[in-house]
Protein backbone atom coordinates (compact mmCIF):
# COMPACT_ATOMS: atom_id res chain seq x y z
CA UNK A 1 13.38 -13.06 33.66
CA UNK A 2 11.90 -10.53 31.64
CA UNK A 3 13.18 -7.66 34.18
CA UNK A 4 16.98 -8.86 34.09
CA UNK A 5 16.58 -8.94 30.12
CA UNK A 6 15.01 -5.49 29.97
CA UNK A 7 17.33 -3.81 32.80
CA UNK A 8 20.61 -5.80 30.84
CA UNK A 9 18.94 -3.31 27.25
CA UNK A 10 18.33 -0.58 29.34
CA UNK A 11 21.82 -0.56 30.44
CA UNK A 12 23.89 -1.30 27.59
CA UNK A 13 26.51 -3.80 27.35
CA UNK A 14 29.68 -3.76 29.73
CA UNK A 15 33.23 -4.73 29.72
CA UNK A 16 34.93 -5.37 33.05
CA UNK A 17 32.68 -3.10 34.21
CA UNK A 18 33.34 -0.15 31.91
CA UNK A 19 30.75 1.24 29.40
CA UNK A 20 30.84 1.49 25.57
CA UNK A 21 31.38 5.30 25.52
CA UNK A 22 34.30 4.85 27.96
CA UNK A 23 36.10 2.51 25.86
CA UNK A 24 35.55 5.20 23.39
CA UNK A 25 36.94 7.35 25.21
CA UNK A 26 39.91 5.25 26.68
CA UNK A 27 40.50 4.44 22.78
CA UNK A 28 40.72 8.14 21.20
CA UNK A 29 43.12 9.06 24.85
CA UNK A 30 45.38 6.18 23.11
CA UNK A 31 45.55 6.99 19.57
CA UNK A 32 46.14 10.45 20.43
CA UNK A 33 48.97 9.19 22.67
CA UNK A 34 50.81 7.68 19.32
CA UNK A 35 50.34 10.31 17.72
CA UNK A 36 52.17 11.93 20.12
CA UNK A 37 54.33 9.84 20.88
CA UNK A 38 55.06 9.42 17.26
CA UNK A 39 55.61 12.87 16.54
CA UNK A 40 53.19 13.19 13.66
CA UNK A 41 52.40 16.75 14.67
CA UNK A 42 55.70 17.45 14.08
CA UNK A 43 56.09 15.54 10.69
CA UNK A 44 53.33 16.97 9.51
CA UNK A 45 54.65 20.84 10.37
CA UNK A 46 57.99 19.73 9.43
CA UNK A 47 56.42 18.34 5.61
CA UNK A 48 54.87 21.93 5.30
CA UNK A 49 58.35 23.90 6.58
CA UNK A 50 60.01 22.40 3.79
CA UNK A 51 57.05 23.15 1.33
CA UNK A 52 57.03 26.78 2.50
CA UNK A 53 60.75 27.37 2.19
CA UNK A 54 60.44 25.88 -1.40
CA UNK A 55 58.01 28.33 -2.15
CA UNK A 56 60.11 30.93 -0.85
CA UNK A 57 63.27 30.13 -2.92
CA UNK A 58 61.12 30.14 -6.18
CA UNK A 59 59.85 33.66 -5.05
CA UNK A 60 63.39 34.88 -4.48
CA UNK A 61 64.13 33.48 -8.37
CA UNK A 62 61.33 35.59 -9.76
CA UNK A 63 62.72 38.20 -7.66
CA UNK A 64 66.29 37.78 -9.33
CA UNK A 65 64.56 37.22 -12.94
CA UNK A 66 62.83 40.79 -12.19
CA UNK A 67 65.79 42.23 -11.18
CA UNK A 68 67.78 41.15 -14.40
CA UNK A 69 64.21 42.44 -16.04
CA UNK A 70 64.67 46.05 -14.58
CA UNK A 71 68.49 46.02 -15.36
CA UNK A 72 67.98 45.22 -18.84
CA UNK A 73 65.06 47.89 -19.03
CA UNK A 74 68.08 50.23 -17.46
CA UNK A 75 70.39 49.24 -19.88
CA UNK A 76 68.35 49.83 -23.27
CA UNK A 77 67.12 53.50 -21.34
CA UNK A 78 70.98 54.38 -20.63
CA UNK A 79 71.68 53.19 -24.64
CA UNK A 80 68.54 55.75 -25.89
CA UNK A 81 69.63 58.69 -23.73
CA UNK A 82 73.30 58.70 -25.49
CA UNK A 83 71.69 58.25 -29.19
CA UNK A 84 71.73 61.57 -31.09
CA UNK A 85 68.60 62.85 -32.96
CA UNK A 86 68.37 60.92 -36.08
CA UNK A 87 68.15 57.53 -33.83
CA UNK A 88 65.31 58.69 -32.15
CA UNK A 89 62.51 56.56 -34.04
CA UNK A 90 65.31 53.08 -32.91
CA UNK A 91 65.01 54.27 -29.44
CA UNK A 92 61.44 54.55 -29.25
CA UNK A 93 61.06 51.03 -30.46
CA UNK A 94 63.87 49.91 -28.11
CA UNK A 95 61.81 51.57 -25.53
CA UNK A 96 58.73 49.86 -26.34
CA UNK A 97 60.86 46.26 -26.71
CA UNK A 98 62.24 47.01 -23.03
CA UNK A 99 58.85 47.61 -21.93
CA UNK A 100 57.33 44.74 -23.53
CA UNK A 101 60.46 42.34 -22.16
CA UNK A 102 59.73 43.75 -18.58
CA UNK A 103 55.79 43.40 -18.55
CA UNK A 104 56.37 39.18 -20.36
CA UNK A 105 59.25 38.37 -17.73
CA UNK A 106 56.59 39.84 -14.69
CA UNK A 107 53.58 37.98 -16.43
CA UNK A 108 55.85 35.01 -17.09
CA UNK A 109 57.40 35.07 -13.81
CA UNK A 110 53.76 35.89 -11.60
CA UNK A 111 52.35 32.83 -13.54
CA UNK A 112 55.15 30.67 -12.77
CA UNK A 113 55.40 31.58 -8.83
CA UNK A 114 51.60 30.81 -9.05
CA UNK A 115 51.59 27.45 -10.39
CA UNK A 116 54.28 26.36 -8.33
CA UNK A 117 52.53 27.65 -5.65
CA UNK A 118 49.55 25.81 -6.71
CA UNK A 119 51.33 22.40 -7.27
CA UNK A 120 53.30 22.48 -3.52
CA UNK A 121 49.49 23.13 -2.48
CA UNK A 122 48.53 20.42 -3.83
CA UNK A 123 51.23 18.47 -2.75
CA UNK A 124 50.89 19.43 0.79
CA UNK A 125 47.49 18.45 0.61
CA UNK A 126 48.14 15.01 -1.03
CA UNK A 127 51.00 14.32 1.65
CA UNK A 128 48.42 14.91 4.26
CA UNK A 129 45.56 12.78 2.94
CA UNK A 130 48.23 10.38 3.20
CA UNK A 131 49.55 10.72 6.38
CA UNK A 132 45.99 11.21 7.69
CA UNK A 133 44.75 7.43 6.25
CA UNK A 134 47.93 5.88 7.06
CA UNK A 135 47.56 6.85 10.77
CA UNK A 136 43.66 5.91 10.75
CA UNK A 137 44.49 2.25 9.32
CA UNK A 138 47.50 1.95 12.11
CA UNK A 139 45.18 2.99 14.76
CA UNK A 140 42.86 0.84 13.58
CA UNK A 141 44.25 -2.15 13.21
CA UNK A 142 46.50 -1.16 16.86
CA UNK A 143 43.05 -1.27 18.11
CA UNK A 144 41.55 -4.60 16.51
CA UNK A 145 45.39 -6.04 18.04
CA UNK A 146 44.56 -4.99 21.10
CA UNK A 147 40.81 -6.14 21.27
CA UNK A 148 41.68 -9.38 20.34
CA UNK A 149 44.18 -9.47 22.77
CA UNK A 150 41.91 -8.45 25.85
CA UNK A 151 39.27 -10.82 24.48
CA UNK A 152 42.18 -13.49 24.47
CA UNK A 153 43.19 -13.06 27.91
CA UNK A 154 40.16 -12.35 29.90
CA UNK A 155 38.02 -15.08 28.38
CA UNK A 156 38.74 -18.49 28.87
CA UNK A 157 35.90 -21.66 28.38
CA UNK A 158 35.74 -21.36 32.21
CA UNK A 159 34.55 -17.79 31.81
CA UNK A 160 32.14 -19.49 28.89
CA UNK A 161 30.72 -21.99 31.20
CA UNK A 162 30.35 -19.46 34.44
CA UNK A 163 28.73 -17.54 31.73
CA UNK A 164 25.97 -20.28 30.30
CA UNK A 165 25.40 -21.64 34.43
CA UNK A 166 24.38 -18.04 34.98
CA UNK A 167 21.95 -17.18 32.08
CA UNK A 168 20.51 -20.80 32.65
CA UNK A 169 20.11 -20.13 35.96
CA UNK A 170 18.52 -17.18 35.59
CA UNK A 171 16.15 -18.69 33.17
């Protein structure tokens, strides 16, 4: 008795013949198959396409904000080259204001693209968490489903009594 007990340890339990790290195995083949089949790959890329070309338009708006920038800074340089002497001192100050106005619209508009860029970051990230524990609770509980209906179907009290004859018998 002793040998069946320590060769039944030795081997690990057994379903239908099947060890523990094959159902393992058999159960990460199948939640990678719904994943698949589910197309979260491609929600996932398609989440972060739509993040990235969000990103893209707000860069093309600091863009546009540093062209009106420059224009203005052409504007006030084309104003100081017509002035005649005596307006010299106003067009060094409207030089410095242009200057000024351009440097705050690039720090003001770098800052901006930045924490956008920062918030779809974490945005992206936050959608992923998500999608991440929402698949790991579906697979999971796919799984439990399906374990209790294998358990249902392939044992019966007939399979409970085989069972108890045989380790009695044995005994």
């Amino acid at each position: 008795m002793a040998d069946i007990v320590t060769l039944f340890i030795a081997d690990g339990p057994a379903a239908f013949g099947v060890d523990s790290y094959q159902w393992v195995s058999l159960a990460m083949l199948i939640l990678i198959g719904v994943f698949v089949w589910k197309k979260v790959p491609g929600m996932i890329t398609g989440g972060l396409d739509a993040k990235i070309a969000e990103i893209k338009k707000q860069l093309d708006e600091a863009k546009a904000l540093r062209a009106e920038a420059e224009t203005l800074r052409d504007e006030y340089a084309a104003k100081i080259a017509g002035a005649e002497k005596d307006a010299e001192a106003m067009m060094e100050g409207a030089s410095r204001e242009a200057d000024a106005i351009l440097a705050k619209a690039e720090a003001d508009s770098e800052a901006m693209v930045a924490r956008r860029q920062r918030m779809a970051e974490d945005k992206i990230a936050a959608a992923e968490r998500d999608a991440v524990d929402s698949v790991r609770a579906s697979a999971a509980n796919a799984a439990a489903a399906a374990s209790r209906e294998l358990i249902a179907d392939k044992h019966d009290a007939e399979a409970d009594r085989a069972l108890a004859d045989e380790v009695i018998s044995s005994l």
